[in-house]
Protein backbone atom coordinates (compact mmCIF):
# COMPACT_ATOMS: atom_id res chain seq x y z
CA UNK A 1 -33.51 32.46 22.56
CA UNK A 2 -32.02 35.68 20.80
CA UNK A 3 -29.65 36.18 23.15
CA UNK A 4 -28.23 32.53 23.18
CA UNK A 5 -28.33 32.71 19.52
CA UNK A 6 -26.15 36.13 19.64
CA UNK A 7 -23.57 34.12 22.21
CA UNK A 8 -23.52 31.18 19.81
CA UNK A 9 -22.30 33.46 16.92
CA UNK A 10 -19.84 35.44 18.70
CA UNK A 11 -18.10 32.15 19.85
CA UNK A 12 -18.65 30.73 16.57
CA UNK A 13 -16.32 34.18 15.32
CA UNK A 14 -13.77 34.06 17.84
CA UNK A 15 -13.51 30.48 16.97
CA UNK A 16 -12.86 30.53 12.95
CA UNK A 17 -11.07 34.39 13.73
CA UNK A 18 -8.58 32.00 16.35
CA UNK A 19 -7.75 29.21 13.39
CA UNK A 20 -7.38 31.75 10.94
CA UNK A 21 -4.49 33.54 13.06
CA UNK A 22 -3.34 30.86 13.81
CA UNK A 23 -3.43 29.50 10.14
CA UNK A 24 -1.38 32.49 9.12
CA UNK A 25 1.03 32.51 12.01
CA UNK A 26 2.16 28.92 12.50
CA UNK A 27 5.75 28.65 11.74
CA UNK A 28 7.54 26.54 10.36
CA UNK A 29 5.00 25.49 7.64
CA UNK A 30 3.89 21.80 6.64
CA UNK A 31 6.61 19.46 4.83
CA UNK A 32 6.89 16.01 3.78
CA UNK A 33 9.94 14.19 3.62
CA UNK A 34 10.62 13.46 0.43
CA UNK A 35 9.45 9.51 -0.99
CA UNK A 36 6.43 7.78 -1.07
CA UNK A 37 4.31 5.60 -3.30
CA UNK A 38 6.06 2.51 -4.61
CA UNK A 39 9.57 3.90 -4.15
CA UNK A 40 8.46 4.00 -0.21
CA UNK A 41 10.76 6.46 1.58
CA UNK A 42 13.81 6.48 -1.49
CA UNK A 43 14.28 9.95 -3.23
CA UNK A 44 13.74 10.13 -7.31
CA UNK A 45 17.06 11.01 -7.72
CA UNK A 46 18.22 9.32 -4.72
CA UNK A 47 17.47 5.70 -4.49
CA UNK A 48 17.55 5.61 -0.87
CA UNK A 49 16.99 7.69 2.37
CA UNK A 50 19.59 7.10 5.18
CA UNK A 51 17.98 6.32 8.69
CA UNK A 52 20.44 5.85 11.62
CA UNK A 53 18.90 4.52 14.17
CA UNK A 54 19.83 4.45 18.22
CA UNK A 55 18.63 2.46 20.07
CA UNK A 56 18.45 -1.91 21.39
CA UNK A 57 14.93 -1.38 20.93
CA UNK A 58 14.85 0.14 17.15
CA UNK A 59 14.19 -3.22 15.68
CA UNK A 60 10.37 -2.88 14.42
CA UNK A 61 11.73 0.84 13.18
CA UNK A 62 14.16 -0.46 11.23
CA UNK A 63 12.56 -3.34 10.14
CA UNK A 64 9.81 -1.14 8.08
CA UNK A 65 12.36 1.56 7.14
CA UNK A 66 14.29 -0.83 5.30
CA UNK A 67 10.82 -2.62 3.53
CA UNK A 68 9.91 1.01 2.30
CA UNK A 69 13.71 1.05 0.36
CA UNK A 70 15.83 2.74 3.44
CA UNK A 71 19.13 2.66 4.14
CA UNK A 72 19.28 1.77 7.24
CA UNK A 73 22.40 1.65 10.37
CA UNK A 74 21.51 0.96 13.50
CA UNK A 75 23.80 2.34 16.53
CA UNK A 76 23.34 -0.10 20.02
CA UNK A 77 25.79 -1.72 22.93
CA UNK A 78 24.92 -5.11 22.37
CA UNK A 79 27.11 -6.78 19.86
CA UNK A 80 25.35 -10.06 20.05
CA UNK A 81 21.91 -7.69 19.53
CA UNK A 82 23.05 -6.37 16.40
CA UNK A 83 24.12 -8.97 15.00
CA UNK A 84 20.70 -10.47 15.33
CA UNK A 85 19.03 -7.67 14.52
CA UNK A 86 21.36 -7.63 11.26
CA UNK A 87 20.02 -10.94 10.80
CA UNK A 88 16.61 -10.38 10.93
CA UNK A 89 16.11 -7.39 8.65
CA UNK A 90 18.15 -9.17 6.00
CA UNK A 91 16.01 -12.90 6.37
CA UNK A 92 12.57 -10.39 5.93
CA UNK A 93 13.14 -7.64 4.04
CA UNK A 94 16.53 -8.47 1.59
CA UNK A 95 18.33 -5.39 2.93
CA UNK A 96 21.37 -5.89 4.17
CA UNK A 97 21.46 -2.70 7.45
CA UNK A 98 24.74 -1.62 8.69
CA UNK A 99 25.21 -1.99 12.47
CA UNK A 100 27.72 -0.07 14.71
CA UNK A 101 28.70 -0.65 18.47
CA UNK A 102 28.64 2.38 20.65
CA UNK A 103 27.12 3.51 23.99
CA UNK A 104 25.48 6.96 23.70
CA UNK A 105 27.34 7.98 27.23
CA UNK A 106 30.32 7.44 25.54
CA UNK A 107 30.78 10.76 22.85
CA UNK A 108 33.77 9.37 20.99
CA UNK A 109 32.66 5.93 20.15
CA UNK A 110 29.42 7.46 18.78
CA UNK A 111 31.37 10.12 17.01
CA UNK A 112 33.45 7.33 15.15
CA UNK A 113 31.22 4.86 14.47
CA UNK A 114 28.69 8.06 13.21
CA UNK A 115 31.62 9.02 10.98
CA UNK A 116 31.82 5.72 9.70
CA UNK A 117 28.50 5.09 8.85
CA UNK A 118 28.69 8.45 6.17
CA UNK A 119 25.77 11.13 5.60
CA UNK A 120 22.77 10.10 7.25
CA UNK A 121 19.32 12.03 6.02
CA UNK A 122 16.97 11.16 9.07
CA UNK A 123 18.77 10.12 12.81
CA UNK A 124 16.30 8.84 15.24
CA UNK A 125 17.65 9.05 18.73
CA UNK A 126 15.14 6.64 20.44
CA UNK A 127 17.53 5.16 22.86
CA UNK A 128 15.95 5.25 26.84
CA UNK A 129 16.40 3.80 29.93
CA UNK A 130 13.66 3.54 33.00
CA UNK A 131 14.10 3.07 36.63
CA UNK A 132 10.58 3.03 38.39
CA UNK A 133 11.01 4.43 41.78
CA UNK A 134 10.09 7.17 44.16
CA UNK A 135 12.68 9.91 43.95
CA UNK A 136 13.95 9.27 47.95
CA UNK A 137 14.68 5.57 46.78
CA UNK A 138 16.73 6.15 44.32
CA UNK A 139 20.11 6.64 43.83
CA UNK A 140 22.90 8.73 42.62
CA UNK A 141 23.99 6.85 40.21
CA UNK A 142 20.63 5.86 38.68
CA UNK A 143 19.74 9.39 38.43
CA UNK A 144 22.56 10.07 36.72
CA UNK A 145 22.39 7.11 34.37
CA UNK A 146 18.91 7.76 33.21
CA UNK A 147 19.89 11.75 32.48
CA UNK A 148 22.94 10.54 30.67
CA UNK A 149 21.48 8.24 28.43
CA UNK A 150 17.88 10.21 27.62
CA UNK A 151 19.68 13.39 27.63
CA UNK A 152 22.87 13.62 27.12
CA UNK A 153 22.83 11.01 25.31
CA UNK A 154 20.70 12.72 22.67
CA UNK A 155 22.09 15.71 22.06
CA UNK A 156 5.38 15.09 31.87
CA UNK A 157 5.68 14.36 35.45
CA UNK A 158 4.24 11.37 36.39
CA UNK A 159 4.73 9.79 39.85
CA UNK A 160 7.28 7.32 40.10
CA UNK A 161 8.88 8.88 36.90
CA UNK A 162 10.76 12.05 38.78
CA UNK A 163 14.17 11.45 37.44
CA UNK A 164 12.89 10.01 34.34
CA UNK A 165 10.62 12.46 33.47
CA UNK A 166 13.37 15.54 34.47
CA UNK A 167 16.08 13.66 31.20
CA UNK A 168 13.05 13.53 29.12
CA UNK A 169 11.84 17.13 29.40
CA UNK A 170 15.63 18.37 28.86
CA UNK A 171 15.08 15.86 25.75
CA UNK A 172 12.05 18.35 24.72
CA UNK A 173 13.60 21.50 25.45
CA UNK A 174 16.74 20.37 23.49
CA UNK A 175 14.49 19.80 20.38
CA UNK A 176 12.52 22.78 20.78
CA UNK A 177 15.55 24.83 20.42
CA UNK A 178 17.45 22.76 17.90
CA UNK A 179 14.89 22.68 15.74
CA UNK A 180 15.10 26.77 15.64
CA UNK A 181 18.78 26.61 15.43
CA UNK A 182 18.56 23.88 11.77
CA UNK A 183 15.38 25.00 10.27
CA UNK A 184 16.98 27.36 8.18
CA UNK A 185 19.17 24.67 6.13
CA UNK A 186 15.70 22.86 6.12
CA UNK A 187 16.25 20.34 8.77
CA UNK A 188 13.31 18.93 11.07
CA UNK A 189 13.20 17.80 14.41
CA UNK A 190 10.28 15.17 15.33
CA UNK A 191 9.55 14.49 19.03
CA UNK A 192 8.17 11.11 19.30
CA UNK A 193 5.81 10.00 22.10
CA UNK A 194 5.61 6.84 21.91
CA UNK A 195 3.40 5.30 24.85
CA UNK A 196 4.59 1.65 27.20
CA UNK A 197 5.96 -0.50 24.41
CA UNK A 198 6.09 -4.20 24.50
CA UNK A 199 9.63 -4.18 25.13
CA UNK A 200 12.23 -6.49 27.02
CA UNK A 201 13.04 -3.42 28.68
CA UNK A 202 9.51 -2.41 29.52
CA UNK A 203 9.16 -5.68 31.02
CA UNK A 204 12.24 -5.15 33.22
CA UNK A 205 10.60 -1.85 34.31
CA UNK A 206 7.20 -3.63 35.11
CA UNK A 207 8.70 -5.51 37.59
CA UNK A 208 10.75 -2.79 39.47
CA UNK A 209 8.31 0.31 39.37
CA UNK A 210 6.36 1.46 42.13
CA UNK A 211 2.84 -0.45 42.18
CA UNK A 212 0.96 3.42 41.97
CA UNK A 213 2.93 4.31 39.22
CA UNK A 214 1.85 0.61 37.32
CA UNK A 215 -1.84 1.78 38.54
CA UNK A 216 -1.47 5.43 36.57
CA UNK A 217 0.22 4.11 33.46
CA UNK A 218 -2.30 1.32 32.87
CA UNK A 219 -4.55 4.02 32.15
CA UNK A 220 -3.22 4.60 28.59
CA UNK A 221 -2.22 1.22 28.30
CA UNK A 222 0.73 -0.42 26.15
CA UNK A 223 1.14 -0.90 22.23
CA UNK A 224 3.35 -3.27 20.08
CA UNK A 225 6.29 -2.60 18.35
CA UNK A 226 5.62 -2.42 15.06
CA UNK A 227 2.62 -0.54 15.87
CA UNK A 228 5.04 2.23 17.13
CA UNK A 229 7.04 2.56 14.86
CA UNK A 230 4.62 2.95 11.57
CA UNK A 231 3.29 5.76 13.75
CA UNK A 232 6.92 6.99 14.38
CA UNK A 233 7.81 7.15 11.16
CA UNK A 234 4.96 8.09 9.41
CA UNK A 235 5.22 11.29 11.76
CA UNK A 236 8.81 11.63 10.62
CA UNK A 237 7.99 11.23 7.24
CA UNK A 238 5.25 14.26 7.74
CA UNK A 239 7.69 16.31 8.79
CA UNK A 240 5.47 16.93 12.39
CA UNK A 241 7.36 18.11 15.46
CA UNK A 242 4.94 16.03 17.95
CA UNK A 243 4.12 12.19 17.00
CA UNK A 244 1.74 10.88 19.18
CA UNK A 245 0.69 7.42 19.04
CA UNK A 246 -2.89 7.22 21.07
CA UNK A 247 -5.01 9.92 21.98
CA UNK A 248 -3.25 9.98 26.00
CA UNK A 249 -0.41 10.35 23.85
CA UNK A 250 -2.19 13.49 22.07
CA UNK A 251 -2.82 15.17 24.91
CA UNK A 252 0.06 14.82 26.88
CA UNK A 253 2.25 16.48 24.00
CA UNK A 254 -0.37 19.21 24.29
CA UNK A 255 0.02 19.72 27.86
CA UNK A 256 4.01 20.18 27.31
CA UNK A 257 3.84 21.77 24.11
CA UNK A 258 5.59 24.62 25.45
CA UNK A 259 7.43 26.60 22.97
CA UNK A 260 6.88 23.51 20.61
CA UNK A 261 6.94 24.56 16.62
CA UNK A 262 3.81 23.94 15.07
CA UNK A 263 3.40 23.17 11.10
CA UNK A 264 -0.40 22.37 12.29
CA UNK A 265 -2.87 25.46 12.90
CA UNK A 266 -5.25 22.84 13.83
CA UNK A 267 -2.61 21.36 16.96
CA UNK A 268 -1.74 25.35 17.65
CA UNK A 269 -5.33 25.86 18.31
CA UNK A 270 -5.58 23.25 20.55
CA UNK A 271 -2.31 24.02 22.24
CA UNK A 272 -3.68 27.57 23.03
CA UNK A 273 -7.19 26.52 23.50
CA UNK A 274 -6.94 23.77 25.96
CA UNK A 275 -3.33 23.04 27.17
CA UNK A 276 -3.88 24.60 30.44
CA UNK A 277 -7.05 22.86 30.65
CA UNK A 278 -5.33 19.11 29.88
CA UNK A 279 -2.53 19.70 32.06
CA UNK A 280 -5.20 20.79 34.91
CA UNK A 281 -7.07 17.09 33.96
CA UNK A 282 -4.01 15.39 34.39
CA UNK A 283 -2.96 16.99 37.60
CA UNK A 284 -6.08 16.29 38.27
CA UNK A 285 -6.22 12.60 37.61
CA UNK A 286 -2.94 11.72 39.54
CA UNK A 287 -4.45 13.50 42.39
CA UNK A 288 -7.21 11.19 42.51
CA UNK A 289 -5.19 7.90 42.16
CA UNK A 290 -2.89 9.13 45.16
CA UNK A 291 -5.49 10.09 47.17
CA UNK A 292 -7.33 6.59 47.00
């Protein structure tokens, strides 16, 4: 009984020795976007906070950035999309948004229409593109069109997501080292990971992904828009470099954390305690659904 008593308190010390490292170390620290209470996301001195949004399927964002007192533009290809997205905002919130027409592949129309639309204080880059298949079946082109638009486009492996999940890794590794390269003018980078989202275009990937890859994802299941985005950008608005929106979510950012900033010693300390060991369960999981 002593001796599991003696084990109990040495673990107990490593434990609260671990946070409190980590507590001192993790860089950068905790911010908050400035806003909140009545004034929603506006500034004191600043009546509102400029969101640019990219994206066909920013709607439910932009929606609740413009409630909480946003200004809001929202960057798409669809004309007729914008327009009644435009529409929309202004019949439920008041605000009028200001919309822009430009393809992400293409760098100059985003560069003019970006220069059009003035400073912007907060640019979500949530524009993405999906084609379910096994790597062998696909294409060329499709490869390149999905690494264009997640990647290039915005300057965790799962089966059936090969090219997919290669544009959206660069997309981590890109944010990992901006947000090094900006955080000394006391800019922050948020990586969302947002889970299936009730979509148009996740119902055009529903029908066209492999049926083992419909099998794996049904595990963590799907969530509405405007459920997304309140998680979104509340994690913006926390100035946190990982939003997760369900607990799969959680512990997938974990298992690619990487070289991931942390203002959290709590998230550090489950980065270094257990992201090996999630990224084994997950490995591990897959294994079993494609050995069935």
């Amino acid at each position: 009984m002593a001796a599991i008593s003696s084990l109990f308190l040495v673990f107990t010390l490593f434990i609260v020795s671990l946070l409190t490292i980590l507590a001192l170390i993790v860089r950068p620290r905790p911010v908050k976007i400035p806003g909140g209470g009545s004034s929603g996301i506006g500034l004191a001195d600043k009546p509102l906070l400029k969101l640019a949004l990219f994206a066909d399927s920013s709607l439910a964002l932009a929606h609740l950035s413009a409630s909480e007192g946003a200004g809001v533009s929202i960057f798409a290809r669809s004309l007729s999309k914008l327009a009644d997205a435009k529409r929309s905002i202004r019949l439920a919130t008041g605000v009028e948004v200001a919309t822009f027409s430009a393809d992400v592949r293409d760098y100059d129309a985003v560069s003019k229409s970006v220069h059009q639309s003035g400073p912007i204080d907060v640019l979500i880059v949530n524009q993405g593109v999906f084609i379910g298949k096994e790597l062998e079946k696909q294409s060329t082109e499709e490869v390149k069109f999905m690494i264009d638009v997640n990647l290039v486009g915005s300057w965790s492996g799962i089966y059936g997501y090969t090219a997919y999940s290669a544009s959206k890794f660069g997309l981590q590794g890109l944010a990992q080292a901006l947000q090094q390269e900006v955080i000394s003018h006391d800019i922050h980078v948020s990586l969302l990971f947002p889970p299936d989202t009730d979509t148009p275009g996740f119902e055009e990937e529903q029908k066209k992904r492999p049926e083992l890859t419909s099998i794996i994802a049904s595990s963590s299941g799907s969530m509405k828009t405007r459920e997304v985005a309140k998680i979104c950008l509340d994690g913006i608005k926390s100035g946190k470099f990982t939003a997760t929106c369900h607990f799969i979510g959680y512990l997938l950012s974990i298992a690619t954390s990487g070289v991931s900033p942390q203002r959290s010693f709590w998230h550090a300390f489950m980065e270094v305690m257990f992201g090996g060991f999630v990224g084994l369960f997950f490995q591990w999981g897959c294994c079993e659904e494609l050995m069935l």
